[in-house]
Protein backbone atom coordinates (compact mmCIF):
# COMPACT_ATOMS: atom_id res chain seq x y z
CA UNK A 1 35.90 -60.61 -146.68
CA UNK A 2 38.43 -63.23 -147.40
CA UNK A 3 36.84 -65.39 -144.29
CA UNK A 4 33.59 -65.68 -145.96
CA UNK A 5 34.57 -67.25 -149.17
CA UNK A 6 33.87 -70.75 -149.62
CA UNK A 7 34.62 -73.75 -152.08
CA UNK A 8 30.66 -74.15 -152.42
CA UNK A 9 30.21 -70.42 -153.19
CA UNK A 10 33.30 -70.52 -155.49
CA UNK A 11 31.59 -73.33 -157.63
CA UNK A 12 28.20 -71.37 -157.35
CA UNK A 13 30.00 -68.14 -158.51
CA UNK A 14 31.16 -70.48 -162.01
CA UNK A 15 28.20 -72.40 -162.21
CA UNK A 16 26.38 -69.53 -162.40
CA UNK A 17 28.87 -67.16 -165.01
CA UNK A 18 28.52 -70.23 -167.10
CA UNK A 19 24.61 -70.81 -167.25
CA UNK A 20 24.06 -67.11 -167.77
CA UNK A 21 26.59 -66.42 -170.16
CA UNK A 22 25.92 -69.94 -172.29
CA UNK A 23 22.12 -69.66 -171.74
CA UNK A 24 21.60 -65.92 -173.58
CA UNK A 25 24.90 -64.89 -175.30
CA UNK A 26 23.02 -66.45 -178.37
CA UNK A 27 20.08 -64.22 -177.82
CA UNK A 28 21.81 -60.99 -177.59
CA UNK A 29 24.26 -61.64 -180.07
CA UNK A 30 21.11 -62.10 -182.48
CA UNK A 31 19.74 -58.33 -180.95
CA UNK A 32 22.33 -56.15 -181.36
CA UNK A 33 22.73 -58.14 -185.18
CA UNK A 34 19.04 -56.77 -185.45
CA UNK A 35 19.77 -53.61 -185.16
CA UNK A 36 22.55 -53.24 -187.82
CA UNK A 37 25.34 -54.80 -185.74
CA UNK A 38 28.03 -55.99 -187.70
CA UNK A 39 29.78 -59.16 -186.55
CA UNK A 40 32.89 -57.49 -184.95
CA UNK A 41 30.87 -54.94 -183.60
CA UNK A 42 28.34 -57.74 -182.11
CA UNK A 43 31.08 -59.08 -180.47
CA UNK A 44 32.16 -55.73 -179.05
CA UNK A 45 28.66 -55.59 -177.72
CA UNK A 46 29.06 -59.33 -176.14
CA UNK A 47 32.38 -58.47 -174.61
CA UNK A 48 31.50 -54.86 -173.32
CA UNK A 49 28.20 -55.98 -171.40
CA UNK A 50 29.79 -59.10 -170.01
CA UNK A 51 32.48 -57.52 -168.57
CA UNK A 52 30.52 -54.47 -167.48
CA UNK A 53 27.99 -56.62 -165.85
CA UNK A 54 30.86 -58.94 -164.03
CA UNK A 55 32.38 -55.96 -162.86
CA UNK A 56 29.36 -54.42 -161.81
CA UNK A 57 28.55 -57.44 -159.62
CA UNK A 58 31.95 -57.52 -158.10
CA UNK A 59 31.55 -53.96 -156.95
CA UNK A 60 27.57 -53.97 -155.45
CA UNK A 61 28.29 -57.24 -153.89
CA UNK A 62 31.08 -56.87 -152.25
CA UNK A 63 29.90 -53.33 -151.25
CA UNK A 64 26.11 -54.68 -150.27
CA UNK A 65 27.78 -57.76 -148.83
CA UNK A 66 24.63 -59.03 -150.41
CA UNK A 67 24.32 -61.67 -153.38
CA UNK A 68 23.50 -59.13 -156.27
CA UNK A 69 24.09 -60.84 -159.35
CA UNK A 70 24.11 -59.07 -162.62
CA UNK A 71 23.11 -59.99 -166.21
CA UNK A 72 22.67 -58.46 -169.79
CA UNK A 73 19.25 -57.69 -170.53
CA UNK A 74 17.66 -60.97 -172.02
CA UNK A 75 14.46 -59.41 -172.49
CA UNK A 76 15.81 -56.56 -174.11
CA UNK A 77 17.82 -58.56 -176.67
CA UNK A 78 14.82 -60.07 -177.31
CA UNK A 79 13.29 -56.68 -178.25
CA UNK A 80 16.60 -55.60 -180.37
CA UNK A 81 15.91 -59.01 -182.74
CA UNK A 82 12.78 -57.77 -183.38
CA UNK A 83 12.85 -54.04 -183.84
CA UNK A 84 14.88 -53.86 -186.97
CA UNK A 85 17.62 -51.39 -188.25
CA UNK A 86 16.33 -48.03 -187.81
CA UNK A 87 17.37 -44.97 -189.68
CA UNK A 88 21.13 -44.12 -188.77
CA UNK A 89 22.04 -47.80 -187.96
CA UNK A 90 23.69 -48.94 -185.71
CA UNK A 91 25.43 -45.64 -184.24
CA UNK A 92 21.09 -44.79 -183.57
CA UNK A 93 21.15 -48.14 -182.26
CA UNK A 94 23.74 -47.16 -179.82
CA UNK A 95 22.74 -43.16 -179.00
CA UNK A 96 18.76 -45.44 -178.04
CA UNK A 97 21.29 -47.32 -175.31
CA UNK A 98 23.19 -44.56 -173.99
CA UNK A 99 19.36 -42.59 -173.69
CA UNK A 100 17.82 -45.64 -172.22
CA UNK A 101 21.03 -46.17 -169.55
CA UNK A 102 20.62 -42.53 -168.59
CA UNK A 103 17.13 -43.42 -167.65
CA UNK A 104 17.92 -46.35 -165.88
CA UNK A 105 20.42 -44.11 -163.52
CA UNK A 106 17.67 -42.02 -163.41
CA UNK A 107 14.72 -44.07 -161.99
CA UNK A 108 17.17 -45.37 -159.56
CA UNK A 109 17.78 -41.54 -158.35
CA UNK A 110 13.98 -40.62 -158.52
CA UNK A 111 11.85 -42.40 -157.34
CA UNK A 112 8.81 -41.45 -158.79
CA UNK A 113 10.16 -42.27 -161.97
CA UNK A 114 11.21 -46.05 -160.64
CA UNK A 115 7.50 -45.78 -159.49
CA UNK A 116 5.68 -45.19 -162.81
CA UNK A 117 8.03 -48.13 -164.13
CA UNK A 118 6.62 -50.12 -161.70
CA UNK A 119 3.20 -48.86 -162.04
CA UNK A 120 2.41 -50.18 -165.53
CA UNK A 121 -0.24 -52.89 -165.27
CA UNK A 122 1.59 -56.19 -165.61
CA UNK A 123 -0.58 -57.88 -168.32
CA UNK A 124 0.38 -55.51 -170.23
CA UNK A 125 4.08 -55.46 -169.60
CA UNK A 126 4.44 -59.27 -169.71
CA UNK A 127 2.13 -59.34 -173.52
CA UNK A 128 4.79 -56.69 -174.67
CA UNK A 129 7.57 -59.09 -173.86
CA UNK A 130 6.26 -62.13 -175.09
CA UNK A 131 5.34 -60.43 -178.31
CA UNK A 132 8.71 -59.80 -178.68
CA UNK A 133 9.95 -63.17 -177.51
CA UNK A 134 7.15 -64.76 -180.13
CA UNK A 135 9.18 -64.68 -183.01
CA UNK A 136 12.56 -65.87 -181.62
CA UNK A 137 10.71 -69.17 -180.34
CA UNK A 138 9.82 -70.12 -184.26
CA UNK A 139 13.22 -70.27 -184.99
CA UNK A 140 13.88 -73.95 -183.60
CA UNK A 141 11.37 -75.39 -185.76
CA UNK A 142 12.34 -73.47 -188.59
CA UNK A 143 15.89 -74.95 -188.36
CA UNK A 144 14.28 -78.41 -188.35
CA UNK A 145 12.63 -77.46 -191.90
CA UNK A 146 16.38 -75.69 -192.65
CA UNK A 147 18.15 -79.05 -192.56
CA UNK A 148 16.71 -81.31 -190.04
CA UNK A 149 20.01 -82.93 -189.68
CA UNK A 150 21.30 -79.56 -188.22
CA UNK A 151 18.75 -78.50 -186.38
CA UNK A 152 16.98 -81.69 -184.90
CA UNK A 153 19.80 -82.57 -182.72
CA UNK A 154 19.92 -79.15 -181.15
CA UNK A 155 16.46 -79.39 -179.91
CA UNK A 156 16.68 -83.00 -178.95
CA UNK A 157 19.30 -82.54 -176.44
CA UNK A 158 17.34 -79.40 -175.30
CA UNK A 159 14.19 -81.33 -174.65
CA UNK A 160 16.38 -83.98 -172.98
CA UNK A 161 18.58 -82.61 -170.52
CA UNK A 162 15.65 -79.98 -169.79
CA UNK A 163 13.69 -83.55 -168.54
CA UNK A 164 16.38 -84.18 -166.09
CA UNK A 165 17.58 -80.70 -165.42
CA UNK A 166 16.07 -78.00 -166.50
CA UNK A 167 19.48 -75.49 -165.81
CA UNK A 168 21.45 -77.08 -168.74
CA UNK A 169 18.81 -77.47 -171.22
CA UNK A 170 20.26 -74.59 -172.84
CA UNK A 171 24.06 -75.37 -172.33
CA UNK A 172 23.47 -78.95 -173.54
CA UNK A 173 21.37 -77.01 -176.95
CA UNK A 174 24.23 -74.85 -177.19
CA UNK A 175 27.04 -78.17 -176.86
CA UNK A 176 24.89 -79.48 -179.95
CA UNK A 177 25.14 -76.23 -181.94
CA UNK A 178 28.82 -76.90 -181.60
CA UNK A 179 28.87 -80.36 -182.51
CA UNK A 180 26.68 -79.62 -185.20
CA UNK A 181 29.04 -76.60 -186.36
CA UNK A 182 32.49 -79.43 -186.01
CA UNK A 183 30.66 -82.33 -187.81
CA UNK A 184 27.69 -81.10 -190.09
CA UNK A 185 28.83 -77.83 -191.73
CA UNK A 186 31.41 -77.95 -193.88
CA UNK A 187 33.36 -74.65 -193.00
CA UNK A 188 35.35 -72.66 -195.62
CA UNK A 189 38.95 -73.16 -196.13
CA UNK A 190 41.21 -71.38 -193.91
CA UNK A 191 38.26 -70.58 -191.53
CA UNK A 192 40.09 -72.22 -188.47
CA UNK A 193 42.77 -70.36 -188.84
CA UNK A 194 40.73 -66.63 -188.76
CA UNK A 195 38.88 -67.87 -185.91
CA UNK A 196 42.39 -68.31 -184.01
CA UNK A 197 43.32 -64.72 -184.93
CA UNK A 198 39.83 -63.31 -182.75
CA UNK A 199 41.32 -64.42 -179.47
CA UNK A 200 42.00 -60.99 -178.55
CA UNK A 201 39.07 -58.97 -177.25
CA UNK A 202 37.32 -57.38 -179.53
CA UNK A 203 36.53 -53.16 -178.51
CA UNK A 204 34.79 -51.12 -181.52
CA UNK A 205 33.88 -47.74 -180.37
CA UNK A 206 30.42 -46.53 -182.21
CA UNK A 207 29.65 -42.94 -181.98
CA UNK A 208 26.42 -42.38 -180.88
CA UNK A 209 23.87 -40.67 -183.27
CA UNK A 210 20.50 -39.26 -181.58
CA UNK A 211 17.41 -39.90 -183.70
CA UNK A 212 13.51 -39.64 -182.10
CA UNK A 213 12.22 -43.16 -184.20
CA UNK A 214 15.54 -44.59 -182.40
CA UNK A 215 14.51 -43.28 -178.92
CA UNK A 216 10.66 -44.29 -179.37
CA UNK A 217 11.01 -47.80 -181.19
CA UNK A 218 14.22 -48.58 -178.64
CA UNK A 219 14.96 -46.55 -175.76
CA UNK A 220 11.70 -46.43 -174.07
CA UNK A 221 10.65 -50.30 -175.09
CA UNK A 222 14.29 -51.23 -173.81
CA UNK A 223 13.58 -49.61 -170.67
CA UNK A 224 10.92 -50.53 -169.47
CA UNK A 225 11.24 -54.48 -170.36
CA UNK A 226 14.51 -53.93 -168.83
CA UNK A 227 13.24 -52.63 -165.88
CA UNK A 228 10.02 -54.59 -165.37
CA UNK A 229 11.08 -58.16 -166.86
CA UNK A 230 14.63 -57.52 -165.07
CA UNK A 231 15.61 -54.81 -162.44
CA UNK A 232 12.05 -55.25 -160.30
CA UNK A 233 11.84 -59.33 -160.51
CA UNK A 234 16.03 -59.34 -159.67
CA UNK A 235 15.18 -57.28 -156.15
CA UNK A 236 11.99 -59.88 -155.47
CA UNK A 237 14.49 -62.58 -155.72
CA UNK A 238 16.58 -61.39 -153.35
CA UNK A 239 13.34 -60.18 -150.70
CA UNK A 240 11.87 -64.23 -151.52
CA UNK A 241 15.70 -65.60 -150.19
CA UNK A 242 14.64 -63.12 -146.89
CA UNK A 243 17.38 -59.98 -147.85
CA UNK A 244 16.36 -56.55 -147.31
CA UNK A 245 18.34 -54.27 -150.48
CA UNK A 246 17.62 -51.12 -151.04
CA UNK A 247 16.59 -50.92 -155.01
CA UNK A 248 17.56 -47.44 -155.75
CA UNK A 249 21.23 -47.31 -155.63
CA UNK A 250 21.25 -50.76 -157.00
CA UNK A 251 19.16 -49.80 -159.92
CA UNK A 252 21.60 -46.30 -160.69
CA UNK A 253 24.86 -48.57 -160.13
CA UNK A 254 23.66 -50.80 -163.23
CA UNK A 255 22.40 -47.62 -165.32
CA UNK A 256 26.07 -46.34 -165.00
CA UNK A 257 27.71 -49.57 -166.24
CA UNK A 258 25.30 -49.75 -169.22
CA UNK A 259 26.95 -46.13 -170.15
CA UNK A 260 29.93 -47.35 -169.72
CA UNK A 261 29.32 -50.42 -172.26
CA UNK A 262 26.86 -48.71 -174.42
CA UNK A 263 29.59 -46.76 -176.73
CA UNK A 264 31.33 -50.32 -177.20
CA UNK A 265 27.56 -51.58 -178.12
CA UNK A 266 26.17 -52.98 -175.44
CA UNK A 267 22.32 -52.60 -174.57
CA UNK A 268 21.84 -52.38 -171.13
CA UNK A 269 23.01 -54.17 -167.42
CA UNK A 270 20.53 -55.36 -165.41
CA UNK A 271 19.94 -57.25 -162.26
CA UNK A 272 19.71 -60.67 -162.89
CA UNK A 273 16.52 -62.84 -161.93
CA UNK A 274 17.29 -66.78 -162.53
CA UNK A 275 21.08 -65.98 -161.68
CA UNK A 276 20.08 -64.19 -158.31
CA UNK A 277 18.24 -66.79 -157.29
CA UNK A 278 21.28 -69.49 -157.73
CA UNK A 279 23.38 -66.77 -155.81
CA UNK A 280 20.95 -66.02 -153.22
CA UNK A 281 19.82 -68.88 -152.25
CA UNK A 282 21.15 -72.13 -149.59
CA UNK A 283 22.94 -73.84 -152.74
CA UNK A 284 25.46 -70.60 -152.48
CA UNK A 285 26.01 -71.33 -148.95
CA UNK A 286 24.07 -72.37 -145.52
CA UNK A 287 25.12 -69.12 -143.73
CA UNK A 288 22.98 -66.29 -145.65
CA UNK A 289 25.84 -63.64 -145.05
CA UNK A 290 28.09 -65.49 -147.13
CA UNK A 291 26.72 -66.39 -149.89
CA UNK A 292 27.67 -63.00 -151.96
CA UNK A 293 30.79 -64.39 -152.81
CA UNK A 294 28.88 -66.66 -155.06
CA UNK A 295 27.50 -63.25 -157.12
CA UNK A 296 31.79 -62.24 -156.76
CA UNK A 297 32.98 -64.94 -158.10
CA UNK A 298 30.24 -64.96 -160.99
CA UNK A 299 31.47 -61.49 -161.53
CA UNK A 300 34.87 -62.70 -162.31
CA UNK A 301 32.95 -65.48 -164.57
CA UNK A 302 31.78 -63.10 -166.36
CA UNK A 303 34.81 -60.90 -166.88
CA UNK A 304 36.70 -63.57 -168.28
CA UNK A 305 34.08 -64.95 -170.30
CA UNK A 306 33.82 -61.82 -171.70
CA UNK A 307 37.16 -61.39 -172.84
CA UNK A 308 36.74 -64.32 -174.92
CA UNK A 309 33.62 -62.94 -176.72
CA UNK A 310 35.40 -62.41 -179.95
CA UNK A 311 36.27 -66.31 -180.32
CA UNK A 312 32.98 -67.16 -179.23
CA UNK A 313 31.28 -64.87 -181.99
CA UNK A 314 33.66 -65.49 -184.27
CA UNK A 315 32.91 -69.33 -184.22
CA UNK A 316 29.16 -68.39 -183.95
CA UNK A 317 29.57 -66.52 -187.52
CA UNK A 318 30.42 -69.76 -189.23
CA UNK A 319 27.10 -71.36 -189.02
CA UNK A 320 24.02 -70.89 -190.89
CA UNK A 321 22.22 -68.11 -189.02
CA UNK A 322 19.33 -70.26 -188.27
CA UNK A 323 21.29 -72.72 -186.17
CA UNK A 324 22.36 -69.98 -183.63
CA UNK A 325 18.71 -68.57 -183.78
CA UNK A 326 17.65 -72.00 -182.87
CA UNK A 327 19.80 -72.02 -179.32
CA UNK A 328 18.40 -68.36 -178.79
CA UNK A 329 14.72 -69.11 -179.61
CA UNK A 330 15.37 -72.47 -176.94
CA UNK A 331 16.62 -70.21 -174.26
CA UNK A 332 13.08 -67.93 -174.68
CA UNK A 333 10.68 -70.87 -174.63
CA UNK A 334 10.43 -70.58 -171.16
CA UNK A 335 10.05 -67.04 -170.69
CA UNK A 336 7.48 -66.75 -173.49
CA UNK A 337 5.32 -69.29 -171.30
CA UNK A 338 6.35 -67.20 -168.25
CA UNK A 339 5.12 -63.90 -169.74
CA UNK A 340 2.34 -65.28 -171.69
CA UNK A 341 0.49 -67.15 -168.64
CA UNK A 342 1.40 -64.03 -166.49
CA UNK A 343 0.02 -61.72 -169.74
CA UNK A 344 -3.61 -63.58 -169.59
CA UNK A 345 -3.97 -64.45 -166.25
CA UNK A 346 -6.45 -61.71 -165.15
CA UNK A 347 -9.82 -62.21 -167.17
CA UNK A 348 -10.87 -58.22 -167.03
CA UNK A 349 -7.48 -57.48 -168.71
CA UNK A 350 -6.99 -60.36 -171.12
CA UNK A 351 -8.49 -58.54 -174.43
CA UNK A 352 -6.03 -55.31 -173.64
CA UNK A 353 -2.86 -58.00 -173.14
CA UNK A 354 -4.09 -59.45 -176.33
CA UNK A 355 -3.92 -56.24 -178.24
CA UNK A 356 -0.82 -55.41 -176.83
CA UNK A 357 0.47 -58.71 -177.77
CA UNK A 358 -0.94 -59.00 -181.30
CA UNK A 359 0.16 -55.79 -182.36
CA UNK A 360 3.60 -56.65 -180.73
CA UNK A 361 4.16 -60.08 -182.32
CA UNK A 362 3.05 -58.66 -185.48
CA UNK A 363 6.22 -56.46 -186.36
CA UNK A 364 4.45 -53.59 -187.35
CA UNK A 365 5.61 -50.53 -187.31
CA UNK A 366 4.92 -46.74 -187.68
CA UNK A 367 6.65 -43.77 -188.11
CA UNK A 368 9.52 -45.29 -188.27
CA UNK A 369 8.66 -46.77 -184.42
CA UNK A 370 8.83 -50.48 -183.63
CA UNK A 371 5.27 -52.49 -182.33
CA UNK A 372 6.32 -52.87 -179.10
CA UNK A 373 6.09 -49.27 -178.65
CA UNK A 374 2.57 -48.96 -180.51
CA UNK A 375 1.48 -52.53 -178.69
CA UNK A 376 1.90 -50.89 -175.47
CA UNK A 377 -0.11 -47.69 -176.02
CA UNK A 378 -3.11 -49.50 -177.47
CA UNK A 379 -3.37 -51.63 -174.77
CA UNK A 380 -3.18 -49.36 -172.35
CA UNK A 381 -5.61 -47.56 -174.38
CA UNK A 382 -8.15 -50.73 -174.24
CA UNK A 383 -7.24 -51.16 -170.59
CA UNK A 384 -8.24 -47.28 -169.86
CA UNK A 385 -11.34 -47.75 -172.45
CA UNK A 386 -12.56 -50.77 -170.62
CA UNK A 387 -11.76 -49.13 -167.10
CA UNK A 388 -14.16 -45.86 -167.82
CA UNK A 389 -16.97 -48.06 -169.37
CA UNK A 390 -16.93 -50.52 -166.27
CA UNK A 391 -17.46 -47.05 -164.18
CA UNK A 392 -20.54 -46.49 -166.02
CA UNK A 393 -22.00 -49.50 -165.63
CA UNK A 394 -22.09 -49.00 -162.25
């Protein structure tokens, strides 16, 4: 193995650690917050998933000898922002993971279960996430009304780097949310000296508690944006750069890590999709067979980065929770578009998407179970509705 490692790989490998650690930390530091979190325990979550999903890419790639990269699920975070506490907190929170890990390992094992994920209609799965993804995007513009002092020069540099090069938009919002933090908020006393004391990892087991509004409102929604906004586009990346994986095992080897990083609060590993495609394609290397030392050494990225999560969050804590919202809703902007476009693309299923999305965006919930749940049912409802009368009109 040692042959095939190269400097360009090597540089790949941190290049890409960095983008997908600095381009969505934000975001799922914000979801697991959501759903009762509390700040050490966020950071748990951070530091558990990044250095399950590292780990996890070490081990397929170097196994595969393919370039599998790993993430957190983005999407997914998205969802936990959205969903709200539910009854039994975070420890519900948590039992919702381990349940929606278990089915991960399982649709990996059987395949008609991986089928059905796939099977639901894709309008409907991409309204779902950018109904969820809706409410993050505000939160840029509602820093600018915060204190446009602190929140205009976050998504300037965005907007400017993202003209030149679009992979550090989000790294060059999240360098202004720092410079912001150093020279426009006025920290407390002493608060320098706390954040040198979370240098050490932070691990806080939660015991899991089991409750059905927990498994409904984030379980199944976790699932299947997980699997359809994550798991199914990360194996297409790796088929467009002309590899041949086989998704099963790949798909059970990331349900087991999220078990092993749920109890530490972690919502679920996933194949990565933007990552993969830095990984997997000629930038990683000329020679195709070589090139998974790029998703190795972004493994190790990750590991390390994840052992600092508790400075990072930490540092995070000190700003005005709008600010970090901010980076997060910048990092969506261009999945919302992604999912949206894809959500309304085909005519005979746009008003079904747009049920789906509406009821979605809309935060509603019932029974104690989150609108993404409900969103999806209806329009699947509207999509069956509109299927039968189309039959009859024949």
């Amino acid at each position: 193995m040692l042959k095939d490692l190269s400097l360009q790989s090597f540089f790949m490998g941190c290049l890409t650690a960095f983008v997908g650690f600095a381009s969505s930390f934000a975001v799922v530091l914000q979801g697991l917050k959501g759903v009762g979190a509390t700040d050490y325990e966020a950071a748990s979550g951070v530091m558990a998933l990044s250095v399950s999903m590292g780990v996890c890419a070490i081990v397929l790639s170097a196994w595969t000898k393919l370039p599998v990269s790993t993430a957190w699920s983005t999407p997914g975070a998205a969802l936990l922002a959205t969903a709200g506490a539910v009854d039994g907190g975070f420890p519900a929170a948590v039992g919702a993971f381990l349940v929606c890990a278990v089915m991960i390992v399982f649709a990996g094992l059987f395949r008609p279960l991986g089928r059905a994920v796939a099977s639901i209609p894709a309008p409907l799965a991409n309204a779902m996430l950018s109904g969820v993804i809706l409410g993050l995007c505000f939160a840029p513009f509602k820093a600018i009304a915060f204190d446009p002092l602190l929140g205009l020069p976050i998504l300037v540099a965005w907007a400017a780097v993202l003209m030149v090069k679009r992979l550090f938009a989000v790294p060059a919002a999240l360098a202004a949310f720092v410079a912001v933090m150093v020279f426009g908020v006025e920290l407390p006393e002493g608060a320098m000296a706390e954040w040198s004391q979370s240098l050490a990892p932070p691990v806080e087991f939660v015991a899991p508690l089991f409750t059905l509004p927990a498994l409904i409102s984030i379980a199944l929604p976790l699932f299947i944006v997980t699997m359809a906004s994550q798991n199914i586009p990360g194996i297409a990346v790796l088929k467009v750069n002309h590899y041949e994986p086989n998704p099963g095992p790949l798909f059970a080897t990331t349900g087991v890590f999220s078990l092993l990083s749920a109890p530490f609060g972690g919502h679920a590993v996933n194949l990565a999709a933007i990552t993969a495609a830095m990984c997997a394609g000629e930038d990683a290397h000329p020679d195709p067979a070589r090139r998974y030392w790029a998703a190795i050494i972004g493994g190790i990225g990750y590991v390390v980065l994840g052992l600092l999560a508790g400075a990072v969050t930490a540092f995070v804590s000190l700003a005005p929770p709008i600010l970090i919202q901010a980076v997060a809703g910048l990092a969506l902007i261009g999945a919302f578009s992604g999912s949206a476009v894809a959500a309304f693309r085909e005519p005979e299923a746009r008003e079904a998407a747009a049920v789906t999305f509406l009821i979605t965006a809309s935060g509603v919930s019932f029974a104690g179970i989150s609108g993404a749940f409900w969103g999806l049912v209806a329009g699947g409802l509207m999509m069956g509705l509109q299927r039968v009368m189309a039959r009859r009109a024949r």
